[in-house]
PDB file of N, CA and C in Angstrom:
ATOM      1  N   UNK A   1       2.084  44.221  22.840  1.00  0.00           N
ATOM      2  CA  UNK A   1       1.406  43.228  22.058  1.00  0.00           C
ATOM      3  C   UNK A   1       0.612  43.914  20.956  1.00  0.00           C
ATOM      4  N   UNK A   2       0.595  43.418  19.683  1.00  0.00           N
ATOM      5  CA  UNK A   2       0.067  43.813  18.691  1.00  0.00           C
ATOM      6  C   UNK A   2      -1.604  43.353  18.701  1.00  0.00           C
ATOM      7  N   UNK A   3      -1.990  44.910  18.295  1.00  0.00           N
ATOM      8  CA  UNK A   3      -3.878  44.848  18.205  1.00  0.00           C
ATOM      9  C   UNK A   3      -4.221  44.674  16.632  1.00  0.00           C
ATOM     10  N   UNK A   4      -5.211  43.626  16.378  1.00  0.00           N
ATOM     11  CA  UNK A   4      -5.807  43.993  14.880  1.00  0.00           C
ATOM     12  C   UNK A   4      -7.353  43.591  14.993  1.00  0.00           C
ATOM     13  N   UNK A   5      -7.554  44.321  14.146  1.00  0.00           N
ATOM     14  CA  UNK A   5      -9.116  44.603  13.962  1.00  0.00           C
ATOM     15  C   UNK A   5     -10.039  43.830  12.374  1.00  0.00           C
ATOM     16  N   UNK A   6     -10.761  43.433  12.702  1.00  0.00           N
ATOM     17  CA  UNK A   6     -11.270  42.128  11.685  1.00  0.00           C
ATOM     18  C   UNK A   6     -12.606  43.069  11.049  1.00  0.00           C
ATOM     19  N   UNK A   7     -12.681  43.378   9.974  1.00  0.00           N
ATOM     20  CA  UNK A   7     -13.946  44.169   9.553  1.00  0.00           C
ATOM     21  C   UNK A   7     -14.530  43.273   8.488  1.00  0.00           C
ATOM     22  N   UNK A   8     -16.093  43.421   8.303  1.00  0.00           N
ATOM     23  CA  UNK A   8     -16.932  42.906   7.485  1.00  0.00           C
ATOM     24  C   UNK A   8     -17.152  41.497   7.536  1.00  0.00           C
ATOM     25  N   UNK A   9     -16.960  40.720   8.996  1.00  0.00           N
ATOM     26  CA  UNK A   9     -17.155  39.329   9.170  1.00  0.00           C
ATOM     27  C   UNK A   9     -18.223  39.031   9.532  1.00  0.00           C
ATOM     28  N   UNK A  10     -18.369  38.051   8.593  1.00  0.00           N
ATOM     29  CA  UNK A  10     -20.305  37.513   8.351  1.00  0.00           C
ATOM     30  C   UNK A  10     -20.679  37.645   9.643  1.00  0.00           C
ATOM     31  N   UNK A  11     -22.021  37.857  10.212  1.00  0.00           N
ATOM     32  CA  UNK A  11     -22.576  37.337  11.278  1.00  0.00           C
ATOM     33  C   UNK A  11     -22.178  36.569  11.558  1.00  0.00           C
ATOM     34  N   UNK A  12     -22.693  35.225  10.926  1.00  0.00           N
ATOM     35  CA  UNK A  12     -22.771  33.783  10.873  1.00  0.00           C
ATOM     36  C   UNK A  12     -21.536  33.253  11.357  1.00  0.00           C
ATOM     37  N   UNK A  13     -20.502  33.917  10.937  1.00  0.00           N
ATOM     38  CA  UNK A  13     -19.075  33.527  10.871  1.00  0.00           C
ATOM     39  C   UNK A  13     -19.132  33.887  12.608  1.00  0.00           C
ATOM     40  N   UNK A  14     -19.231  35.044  12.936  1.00  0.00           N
ATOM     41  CA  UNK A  14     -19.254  36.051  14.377  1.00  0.00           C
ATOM     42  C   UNK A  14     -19.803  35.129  15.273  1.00  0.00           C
ATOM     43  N   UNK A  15     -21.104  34.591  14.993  1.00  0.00           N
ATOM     44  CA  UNK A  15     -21.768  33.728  16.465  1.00  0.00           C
ATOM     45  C   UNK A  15     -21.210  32.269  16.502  1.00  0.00           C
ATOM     46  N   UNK A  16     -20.446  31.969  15.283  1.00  0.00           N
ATOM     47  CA  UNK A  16     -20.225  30.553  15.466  1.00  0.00           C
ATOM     48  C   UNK A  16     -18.708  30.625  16.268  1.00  0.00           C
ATOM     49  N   UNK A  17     -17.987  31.745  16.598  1.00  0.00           N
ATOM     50  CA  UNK A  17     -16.814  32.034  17.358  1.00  0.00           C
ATOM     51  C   UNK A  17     -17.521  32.188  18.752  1.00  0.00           C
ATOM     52  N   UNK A  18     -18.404  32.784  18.328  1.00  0.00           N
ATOM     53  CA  UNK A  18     -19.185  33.320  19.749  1.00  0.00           C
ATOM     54  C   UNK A  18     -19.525  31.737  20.364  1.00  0.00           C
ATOM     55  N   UNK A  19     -20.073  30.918  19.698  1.00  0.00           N
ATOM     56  CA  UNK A  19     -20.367  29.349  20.122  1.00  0.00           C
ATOM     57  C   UNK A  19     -19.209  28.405  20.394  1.00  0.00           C
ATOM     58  N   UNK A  20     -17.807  28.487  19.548  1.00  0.00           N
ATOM     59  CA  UNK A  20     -17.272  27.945  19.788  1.00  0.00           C
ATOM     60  C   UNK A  20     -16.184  28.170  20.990  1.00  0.00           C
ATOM     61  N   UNK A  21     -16.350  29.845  21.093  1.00  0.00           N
ATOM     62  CA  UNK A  21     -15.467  29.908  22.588  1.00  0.00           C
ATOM     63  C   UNK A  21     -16.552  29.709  24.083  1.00  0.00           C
ATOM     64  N   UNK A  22     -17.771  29.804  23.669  1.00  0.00           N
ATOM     65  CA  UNK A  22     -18.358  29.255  24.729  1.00  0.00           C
ATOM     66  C   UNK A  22     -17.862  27.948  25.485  1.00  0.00           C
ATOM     67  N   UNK A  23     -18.042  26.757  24.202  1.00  0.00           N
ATOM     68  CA  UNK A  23     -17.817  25.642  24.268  1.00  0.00           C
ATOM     69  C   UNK A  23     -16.749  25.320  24.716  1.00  0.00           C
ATOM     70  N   UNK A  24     -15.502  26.053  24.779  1.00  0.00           N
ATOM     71  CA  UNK A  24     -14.116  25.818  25.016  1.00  0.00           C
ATOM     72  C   UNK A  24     -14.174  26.558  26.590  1.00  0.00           C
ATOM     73  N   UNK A  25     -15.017  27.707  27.140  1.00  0.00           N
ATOM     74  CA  UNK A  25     -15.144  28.033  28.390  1.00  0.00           C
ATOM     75  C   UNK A  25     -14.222  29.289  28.148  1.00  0.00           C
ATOM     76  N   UNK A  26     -14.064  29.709  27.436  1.00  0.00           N
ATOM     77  CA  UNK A  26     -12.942  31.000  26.902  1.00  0.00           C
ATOM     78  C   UNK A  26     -13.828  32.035  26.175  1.00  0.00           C
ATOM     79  N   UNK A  27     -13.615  33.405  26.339  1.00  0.00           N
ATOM     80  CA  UNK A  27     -13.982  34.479  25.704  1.00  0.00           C
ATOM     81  C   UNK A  27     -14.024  34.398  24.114  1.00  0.00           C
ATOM     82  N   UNK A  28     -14.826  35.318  23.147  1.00  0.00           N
ATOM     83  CA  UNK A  28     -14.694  35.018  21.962  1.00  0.00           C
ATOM     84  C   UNK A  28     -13.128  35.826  21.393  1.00  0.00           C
ATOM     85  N   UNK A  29     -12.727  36.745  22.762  1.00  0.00           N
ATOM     86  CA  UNK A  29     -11.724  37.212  21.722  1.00  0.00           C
ATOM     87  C   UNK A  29      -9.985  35.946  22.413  1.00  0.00           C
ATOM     88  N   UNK A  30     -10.265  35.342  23.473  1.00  0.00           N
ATOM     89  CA  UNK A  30      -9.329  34.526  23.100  1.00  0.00           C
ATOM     90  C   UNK A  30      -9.167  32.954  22.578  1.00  0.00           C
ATOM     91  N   UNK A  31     -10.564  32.795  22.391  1.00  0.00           N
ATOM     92  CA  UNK A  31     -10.941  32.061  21.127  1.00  0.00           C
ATOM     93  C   UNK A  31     -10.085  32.107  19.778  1.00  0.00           C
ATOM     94  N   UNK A  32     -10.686  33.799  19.451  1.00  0.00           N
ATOM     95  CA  UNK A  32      -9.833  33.927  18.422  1.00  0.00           C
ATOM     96  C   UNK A  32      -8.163  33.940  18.138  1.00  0.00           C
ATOM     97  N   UNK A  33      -7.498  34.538  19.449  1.00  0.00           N
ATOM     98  CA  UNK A  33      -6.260  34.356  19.919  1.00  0.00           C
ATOM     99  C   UNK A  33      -5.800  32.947  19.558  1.00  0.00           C
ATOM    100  N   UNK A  34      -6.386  32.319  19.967  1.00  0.00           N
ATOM    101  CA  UNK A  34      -6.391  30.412  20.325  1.00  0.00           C
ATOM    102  C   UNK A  34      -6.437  30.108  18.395  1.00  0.00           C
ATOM    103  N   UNK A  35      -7.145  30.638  18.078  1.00  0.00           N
ATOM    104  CA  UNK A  35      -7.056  29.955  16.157  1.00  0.00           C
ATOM    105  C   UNK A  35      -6.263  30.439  15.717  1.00  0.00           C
ATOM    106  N   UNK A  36      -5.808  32.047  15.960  1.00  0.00           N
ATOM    107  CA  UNK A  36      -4.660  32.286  15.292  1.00  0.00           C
ATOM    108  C   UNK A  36      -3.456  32.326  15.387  1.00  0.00           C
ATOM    109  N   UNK A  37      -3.116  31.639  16.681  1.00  0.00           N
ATOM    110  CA  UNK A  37      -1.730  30.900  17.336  1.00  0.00           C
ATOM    111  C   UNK A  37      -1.510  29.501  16.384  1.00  0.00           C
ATOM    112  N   UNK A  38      -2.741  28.685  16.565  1.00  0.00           N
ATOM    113  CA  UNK A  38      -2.638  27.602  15.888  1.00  0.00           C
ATOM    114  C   UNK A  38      -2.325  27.752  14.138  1.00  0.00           C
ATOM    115  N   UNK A  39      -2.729  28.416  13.679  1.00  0.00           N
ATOM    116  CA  UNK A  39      -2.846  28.944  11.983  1.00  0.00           C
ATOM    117  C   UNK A  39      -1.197  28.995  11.724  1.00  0.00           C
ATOM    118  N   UNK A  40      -0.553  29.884  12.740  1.00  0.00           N
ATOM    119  CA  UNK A  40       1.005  30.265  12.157  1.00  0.00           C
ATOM    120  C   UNK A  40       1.709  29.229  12.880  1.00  0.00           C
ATOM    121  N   UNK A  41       1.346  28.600  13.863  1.00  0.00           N
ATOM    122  CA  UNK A  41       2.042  27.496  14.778  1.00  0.00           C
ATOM    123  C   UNK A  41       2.953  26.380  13.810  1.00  0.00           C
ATOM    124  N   UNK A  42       4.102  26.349  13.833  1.00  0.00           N
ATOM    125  CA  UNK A  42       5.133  25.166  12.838  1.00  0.00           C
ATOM    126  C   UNK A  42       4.610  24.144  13.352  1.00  0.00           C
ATOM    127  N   UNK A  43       4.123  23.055  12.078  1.00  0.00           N
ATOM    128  CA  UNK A  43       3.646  22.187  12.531  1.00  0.00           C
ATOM    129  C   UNK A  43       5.021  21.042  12.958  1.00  0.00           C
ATOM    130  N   UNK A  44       4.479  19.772  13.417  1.00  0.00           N
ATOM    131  CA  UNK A  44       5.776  19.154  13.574  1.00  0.00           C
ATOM    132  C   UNK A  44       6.070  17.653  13.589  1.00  0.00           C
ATOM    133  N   UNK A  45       6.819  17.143  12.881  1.00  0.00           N
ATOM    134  CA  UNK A  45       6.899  16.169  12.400  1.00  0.00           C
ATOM    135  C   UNK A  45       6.469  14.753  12.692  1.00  0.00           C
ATOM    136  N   UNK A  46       6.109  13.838  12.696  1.00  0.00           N
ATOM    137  CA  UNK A  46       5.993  12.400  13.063  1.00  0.00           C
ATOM    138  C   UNK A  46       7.501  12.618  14.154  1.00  0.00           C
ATOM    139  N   UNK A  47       8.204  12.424  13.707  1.00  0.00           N
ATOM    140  CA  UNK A  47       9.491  11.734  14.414  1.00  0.00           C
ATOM    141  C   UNK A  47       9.612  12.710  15.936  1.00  0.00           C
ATOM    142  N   UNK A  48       9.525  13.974  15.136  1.00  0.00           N
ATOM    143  CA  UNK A  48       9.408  15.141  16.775  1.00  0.00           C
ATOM    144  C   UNK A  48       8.647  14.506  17.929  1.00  0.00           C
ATOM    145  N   UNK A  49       7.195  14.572  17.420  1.00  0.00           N
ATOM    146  CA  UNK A  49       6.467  14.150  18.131  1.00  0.00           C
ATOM    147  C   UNK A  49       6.405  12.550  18.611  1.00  0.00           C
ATOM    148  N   UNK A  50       6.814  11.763  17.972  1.00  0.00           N
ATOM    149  CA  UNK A  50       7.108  10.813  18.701  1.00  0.00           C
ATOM    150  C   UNK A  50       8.473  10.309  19.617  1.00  0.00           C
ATOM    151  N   UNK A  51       9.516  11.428  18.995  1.00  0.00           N
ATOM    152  CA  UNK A  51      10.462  11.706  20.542  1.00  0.00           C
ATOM    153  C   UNK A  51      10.390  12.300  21.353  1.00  0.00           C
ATOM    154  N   UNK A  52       9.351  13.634  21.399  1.00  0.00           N
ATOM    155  CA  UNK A  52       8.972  14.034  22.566  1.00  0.00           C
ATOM    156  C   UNK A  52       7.920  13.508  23.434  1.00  0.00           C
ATOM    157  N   UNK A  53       7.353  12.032  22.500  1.00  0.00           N
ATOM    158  CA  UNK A  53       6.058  11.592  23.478  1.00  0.00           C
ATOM    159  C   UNK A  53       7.499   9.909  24.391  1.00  0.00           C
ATOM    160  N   UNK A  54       8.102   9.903  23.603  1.00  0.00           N
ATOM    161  CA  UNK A  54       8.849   8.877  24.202  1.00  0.00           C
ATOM    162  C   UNK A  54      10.474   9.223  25.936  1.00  0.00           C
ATOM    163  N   UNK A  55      10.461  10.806  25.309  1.00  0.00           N
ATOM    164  CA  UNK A  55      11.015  11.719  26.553  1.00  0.00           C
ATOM    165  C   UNK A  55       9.817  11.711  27.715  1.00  0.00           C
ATOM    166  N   UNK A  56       9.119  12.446  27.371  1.00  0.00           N
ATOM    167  CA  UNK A  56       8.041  12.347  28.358  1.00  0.00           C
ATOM    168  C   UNK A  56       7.851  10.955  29.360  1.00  0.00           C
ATOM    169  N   UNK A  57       7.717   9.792  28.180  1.00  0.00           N
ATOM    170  CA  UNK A  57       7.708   8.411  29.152  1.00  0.00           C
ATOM    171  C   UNK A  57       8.756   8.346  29.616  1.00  0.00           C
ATOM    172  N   UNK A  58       9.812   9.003  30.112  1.00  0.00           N
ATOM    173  CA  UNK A  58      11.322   8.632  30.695  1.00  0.00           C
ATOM    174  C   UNK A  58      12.427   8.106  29.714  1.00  0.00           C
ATOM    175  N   UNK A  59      12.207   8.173  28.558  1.00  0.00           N
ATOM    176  CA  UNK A  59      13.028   8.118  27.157  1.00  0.00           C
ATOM    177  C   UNK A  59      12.773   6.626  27.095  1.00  0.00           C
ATOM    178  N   UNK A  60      13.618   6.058  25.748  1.00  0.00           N
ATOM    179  CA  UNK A  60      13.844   4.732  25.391  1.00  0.00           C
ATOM    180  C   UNK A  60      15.155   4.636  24.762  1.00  0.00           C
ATOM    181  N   UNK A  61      15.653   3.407  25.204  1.00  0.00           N
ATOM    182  CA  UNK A  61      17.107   3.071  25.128  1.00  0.00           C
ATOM    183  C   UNK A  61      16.851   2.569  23.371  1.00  0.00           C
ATOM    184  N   UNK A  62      17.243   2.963  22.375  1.00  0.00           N
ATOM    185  CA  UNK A  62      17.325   2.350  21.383  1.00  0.00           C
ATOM    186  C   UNK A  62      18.722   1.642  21.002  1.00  0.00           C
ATOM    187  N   UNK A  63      19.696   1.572  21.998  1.00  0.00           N
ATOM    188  CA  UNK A  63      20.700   1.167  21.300  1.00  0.00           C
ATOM    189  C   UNK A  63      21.243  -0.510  20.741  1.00  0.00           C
ATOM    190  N   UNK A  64      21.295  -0.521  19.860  1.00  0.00           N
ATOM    191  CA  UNK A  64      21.128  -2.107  19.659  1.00  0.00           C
ATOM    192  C   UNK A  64      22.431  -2.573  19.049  1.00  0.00           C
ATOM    193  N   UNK A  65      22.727  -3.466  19.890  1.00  0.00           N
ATOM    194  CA  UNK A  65      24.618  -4.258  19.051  1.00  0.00           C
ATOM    195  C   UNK A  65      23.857  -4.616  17.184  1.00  0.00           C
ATOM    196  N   UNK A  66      24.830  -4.307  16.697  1.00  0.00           N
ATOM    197  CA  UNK A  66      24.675  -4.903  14.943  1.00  0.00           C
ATOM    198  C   UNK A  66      24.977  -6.073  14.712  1.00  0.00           C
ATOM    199  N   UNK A  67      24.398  -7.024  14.209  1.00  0.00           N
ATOM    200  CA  UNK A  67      24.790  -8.089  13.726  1.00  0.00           C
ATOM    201  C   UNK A  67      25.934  -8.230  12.390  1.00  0.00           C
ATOM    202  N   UNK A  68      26.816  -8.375  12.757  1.00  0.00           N
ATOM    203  CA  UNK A  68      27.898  -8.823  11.716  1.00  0.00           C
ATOM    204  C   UNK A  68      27.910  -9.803  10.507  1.00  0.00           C
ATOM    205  N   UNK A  69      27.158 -10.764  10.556  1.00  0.00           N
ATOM    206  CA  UNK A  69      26.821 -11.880  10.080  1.00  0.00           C
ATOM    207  C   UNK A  69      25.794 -11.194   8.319  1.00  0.00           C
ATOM    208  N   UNK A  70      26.111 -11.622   7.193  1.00  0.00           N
ATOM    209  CA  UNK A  70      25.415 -11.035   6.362  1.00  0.00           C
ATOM    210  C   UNK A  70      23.822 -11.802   6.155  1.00  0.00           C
ATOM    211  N   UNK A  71      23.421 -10.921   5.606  1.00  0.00           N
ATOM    212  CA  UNK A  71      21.700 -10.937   5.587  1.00  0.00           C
ATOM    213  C   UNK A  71      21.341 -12.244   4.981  1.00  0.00           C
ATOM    214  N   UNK A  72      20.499 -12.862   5.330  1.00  0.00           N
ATOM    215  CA  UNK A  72      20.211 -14.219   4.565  1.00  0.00           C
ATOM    216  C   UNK A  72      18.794 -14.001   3.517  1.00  0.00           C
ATOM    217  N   UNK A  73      19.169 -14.641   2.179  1.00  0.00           N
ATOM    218  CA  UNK A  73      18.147 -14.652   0.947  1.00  0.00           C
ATOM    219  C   UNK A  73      16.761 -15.073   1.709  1.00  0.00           C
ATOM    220  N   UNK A  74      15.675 -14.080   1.248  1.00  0.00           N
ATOM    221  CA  UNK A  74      14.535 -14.579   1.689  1.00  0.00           C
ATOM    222  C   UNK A  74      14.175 -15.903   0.554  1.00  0.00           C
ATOM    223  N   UNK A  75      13.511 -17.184   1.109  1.00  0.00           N
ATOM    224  CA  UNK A  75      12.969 -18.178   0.231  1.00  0.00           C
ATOM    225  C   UNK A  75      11.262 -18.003   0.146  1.00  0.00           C
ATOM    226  N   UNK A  76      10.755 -17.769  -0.467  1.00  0.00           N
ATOM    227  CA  UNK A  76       9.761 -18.485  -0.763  1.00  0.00           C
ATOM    228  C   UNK A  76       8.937 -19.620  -1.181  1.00  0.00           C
ATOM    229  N   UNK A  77       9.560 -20.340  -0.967  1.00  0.00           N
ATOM    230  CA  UNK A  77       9.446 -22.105  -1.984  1.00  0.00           C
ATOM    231  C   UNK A  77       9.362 -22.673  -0.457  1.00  0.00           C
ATOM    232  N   UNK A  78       8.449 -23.731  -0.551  1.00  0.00           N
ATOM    233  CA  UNK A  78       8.363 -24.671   0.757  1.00  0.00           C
ATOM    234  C   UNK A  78       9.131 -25.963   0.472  1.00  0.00           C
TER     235      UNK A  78
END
């Protein structure tokens, strides 16, 4: 596994990692691990994510017969 080393980071910058891996119950250095997984992480699409949240529920049958019949003019006039 690859090591890198972070030089000249504000204090400020330093204790608020230090605070925020508290808060998470995690060390500050896999805190930092944890942000910089997320940083290069591919984000992923609407559609991904809503087929993998619809797998999860046991999938959904989308298959639907087509109607043959052509589309009817919308009216607006009463």
């Amino acid at each position: 596994m690859a090591a890198i080393t972070v030089r000249n980071l504000p204090e400020e910058t330093a204790r608020a990692l230090k605070a925020r891996a508290a808060h998470a119950g995690r060390s500050t250095e896999a805190e930092v691990r944890e942000i910089l997984n997320a940083a290069v992480r591919t984000p992923v699409g609407l559609g991904t994510a809503l087929a993998a949240l619809g797998k999860r529920a046991g999938g959904v049958d989308l298959s639907r017969s087509r109607k043959r019949s052509p589309a009817r003019v919308a009216s607006f006039e009463s």
